[in-house]
Protein backbone atom coordinates (compact mmCIF):
# COMPACT_ATOMS: atom_id res chain seq x y z
CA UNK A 1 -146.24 43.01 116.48
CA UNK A 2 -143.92 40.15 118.01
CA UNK A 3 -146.28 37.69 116.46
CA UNK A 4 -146.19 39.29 113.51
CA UNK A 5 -142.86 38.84 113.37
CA UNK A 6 -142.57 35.74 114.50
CA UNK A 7 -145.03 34.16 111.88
CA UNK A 8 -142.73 36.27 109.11
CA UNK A 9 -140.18 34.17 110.24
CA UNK A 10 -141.78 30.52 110.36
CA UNK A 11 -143.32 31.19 106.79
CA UNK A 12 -139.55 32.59 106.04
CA UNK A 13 -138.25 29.92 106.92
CA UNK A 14 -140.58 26.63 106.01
CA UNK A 15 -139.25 26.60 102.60
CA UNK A 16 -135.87 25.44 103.97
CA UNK A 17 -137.08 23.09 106.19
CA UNK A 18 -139.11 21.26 103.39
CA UNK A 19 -135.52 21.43 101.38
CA UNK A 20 -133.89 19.90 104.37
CA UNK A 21 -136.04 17.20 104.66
CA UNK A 22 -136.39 16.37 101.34
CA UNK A 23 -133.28 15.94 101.09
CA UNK A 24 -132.38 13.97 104.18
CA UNK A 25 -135.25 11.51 103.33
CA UNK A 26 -133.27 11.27 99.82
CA UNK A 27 -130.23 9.62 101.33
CA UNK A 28 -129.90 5.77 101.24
CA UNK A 29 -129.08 3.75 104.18
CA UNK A 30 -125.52 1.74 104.11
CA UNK A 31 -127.53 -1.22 103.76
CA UNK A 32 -129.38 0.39 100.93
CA UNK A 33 -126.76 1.74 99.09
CA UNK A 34 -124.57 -1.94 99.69
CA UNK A 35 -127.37 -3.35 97.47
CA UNK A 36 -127.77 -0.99 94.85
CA UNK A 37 -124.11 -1.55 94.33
CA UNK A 38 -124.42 -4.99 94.34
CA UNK A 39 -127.13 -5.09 91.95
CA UNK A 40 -124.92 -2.74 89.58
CA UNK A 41 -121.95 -4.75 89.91
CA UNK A 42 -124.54 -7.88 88.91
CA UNK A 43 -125.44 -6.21 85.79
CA UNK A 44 -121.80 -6.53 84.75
CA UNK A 45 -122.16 -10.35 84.19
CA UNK A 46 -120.53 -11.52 80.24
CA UNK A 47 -117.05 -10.75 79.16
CA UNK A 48 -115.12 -7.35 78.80
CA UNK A 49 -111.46 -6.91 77.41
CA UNK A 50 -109.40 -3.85 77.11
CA UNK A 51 -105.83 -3.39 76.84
CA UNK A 52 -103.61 -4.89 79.57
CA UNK A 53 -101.02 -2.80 81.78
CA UNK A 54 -98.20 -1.68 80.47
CA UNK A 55 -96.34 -4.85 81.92
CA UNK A 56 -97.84 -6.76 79.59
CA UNK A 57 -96.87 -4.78 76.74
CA UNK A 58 -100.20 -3.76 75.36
CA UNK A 59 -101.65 -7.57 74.83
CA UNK A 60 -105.16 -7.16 75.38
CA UNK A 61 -107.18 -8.19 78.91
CA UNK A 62 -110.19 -9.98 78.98
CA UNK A 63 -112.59 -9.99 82.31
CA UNK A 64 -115.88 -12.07 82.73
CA UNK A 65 -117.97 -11.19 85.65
CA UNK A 66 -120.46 -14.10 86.36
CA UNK A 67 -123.27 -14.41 88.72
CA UNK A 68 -123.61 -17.31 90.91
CA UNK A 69 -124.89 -18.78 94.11
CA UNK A 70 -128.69 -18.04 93.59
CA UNK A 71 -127.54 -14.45 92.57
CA UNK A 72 -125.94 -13.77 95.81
CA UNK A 73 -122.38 -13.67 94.37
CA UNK A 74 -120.41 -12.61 91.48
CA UNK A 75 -117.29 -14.07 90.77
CA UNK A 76 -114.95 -11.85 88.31
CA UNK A 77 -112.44 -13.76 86.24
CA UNK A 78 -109.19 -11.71 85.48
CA UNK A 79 -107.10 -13.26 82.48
CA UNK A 80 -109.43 -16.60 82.09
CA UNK A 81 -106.83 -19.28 81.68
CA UNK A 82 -103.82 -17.97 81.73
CA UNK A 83 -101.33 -18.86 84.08
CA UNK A 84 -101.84 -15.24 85.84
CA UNK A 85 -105.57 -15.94 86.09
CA UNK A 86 -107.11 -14.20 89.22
CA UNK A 87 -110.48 -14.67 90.71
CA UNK A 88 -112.19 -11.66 92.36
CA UNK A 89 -116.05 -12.69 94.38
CA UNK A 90 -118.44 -9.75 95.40
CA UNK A 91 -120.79 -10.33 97.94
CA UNK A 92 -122.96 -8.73 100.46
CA UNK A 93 -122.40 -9.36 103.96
CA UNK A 94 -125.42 -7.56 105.89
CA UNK A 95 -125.42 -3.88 105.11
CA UNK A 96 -121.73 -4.24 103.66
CA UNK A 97 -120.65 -4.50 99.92
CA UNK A 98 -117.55 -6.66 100.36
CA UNK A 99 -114.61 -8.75 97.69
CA UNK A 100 -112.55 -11.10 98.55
CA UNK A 101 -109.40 -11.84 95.55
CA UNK A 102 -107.58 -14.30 94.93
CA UNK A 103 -104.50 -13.26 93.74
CA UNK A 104 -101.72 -14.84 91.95
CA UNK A 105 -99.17 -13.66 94.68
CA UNK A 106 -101.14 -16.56 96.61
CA UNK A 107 -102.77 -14.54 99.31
CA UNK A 108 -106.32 -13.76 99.38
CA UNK A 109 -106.87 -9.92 100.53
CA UNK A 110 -110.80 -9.12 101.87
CA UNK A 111 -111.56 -5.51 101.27
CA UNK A 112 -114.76 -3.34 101.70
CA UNK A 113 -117.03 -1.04 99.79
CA UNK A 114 -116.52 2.53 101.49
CA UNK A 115 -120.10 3.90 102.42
CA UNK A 116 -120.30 7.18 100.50
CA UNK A 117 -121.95 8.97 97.74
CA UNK A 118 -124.99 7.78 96.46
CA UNK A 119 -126.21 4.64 93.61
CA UNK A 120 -127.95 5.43 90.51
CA UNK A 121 -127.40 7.52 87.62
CA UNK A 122 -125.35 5.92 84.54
CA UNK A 123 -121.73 6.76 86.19
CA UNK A 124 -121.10 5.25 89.83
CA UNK A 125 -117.72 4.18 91.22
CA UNK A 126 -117.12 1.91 93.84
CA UNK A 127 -114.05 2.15 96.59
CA UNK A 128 -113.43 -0.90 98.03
CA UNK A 129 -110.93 -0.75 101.12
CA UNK A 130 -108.40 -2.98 102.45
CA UNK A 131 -110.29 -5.80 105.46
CA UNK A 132 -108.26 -8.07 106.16
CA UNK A 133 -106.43 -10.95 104.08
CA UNK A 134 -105.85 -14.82 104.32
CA UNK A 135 -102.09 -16.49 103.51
CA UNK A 136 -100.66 -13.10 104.72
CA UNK A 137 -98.19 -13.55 107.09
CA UNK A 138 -97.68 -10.04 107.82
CA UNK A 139 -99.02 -6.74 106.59
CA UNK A 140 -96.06 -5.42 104.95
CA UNK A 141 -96.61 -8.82 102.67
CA UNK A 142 -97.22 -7.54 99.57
CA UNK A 143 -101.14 -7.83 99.00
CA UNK A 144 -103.99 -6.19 96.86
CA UNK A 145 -105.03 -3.26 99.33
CA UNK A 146 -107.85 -1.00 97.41
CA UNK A 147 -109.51 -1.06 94.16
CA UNK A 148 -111.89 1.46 93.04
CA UNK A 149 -114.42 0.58 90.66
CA UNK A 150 -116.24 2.59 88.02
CA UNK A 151 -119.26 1.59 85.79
CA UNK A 152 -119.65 4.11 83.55
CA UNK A 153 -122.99 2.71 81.61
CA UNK A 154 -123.80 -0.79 80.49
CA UNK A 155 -120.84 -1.43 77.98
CA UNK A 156 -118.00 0.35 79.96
CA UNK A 157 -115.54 -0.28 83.19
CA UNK A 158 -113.04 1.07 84.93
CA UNK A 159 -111.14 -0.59 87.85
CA UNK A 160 -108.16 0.62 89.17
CA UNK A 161 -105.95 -1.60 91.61
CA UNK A 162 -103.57 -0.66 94.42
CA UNK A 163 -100.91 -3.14 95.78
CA UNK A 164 -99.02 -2.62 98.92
CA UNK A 165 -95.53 -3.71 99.86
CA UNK A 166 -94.17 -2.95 103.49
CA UNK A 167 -97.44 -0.76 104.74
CA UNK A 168 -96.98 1.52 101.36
CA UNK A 169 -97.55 1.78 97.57
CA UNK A 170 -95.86 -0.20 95.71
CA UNK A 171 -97.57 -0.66 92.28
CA UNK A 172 -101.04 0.57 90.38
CA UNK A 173 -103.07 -1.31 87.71
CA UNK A 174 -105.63 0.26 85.63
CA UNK A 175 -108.09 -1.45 83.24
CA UNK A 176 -110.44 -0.01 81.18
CA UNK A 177 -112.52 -2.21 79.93
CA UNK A 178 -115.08 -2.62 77.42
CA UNK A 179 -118.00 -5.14 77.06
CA UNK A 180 -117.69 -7.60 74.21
């Protein structure tokens, strides 16, 4: 009767294990998921333009994203030639999904991709964290300190900028941007 039982059980419970399984073998590695992002943010390359933040009174942004270095970088290009142009470059750095930007407040703030969720699908978004900066003489310097990206598609993008001022918020820039 016990082994009755205990079979009843196994068979009871195999289903869930081959759920389980399934689904742990579904998950990608950091390193994996680092270069699926990479590749999506690649597939961004040509210009985009959307309206700017309301600081610049509604005149309209335009972006290029452009890949470079034997496809191992991509350099985005915030406000091409104007005097407030900024320079953004993606890169992987082993299993890590990193920026560094070069911002117009002369400091150049390194941030990572955080390692959650999962790539694919036609919506994926992107939260890059705060690394480390050059030209920063001290934290509370105000610096670029997250940005959260989201590709929704082929033709549209969402980033969303944080800046910091003495260890704290101190101002948020959205752009939603559009492929030309």
């Amino acid at each position: 009767m016990n082994r009755i039982a205990a079979l009843s059980f196994v068979l009871a419970l195999a289903p869930a294990c081959a759920t389980f399984d399934a689904s742990m073998s579904a998950r990608t590695s950091p390193a994996e998921l680092s270069k699926s992002r990479f590749e999506r943010i690649k597939s961004l390359a040509g210009e985009w333009s959307g309206p700017g933040p309301a600081e610049m009174q509604g005149a309209p942004l335009d972006v290029r994203y452009r890949v470079t270095a034997g496809g191992n970088a991509v350099e985005e290009t915030i406000m091409p030639g104007s005097d407030h142009e900024m320079v953004t470059m993606y890169h992987l750095d082993g299993d890590r999904l990193m920026l560094t930007h070069y911002c117009v407040a002369g400091n150049q703030p390194r941030m990572v991709a955080a390692n959650e969720g999962s790539s694919g699908g036609s919506v994926e978004t992107i939260r890059f964290e705060f690394a480390g900066a050059s030209n920063l003489a001290s934290p509370n310097d105000g610096h670029m300190h997250q940005m959260e990206m989201t590709i929704d598609g082929k033709d549209h993008l969402t980033t969303h900028w944080t800046y910091y001022q003495d260890g704290k918020t101190s101002h948020e820039a959205t752009f939603e941007l559009n492929r030309k």
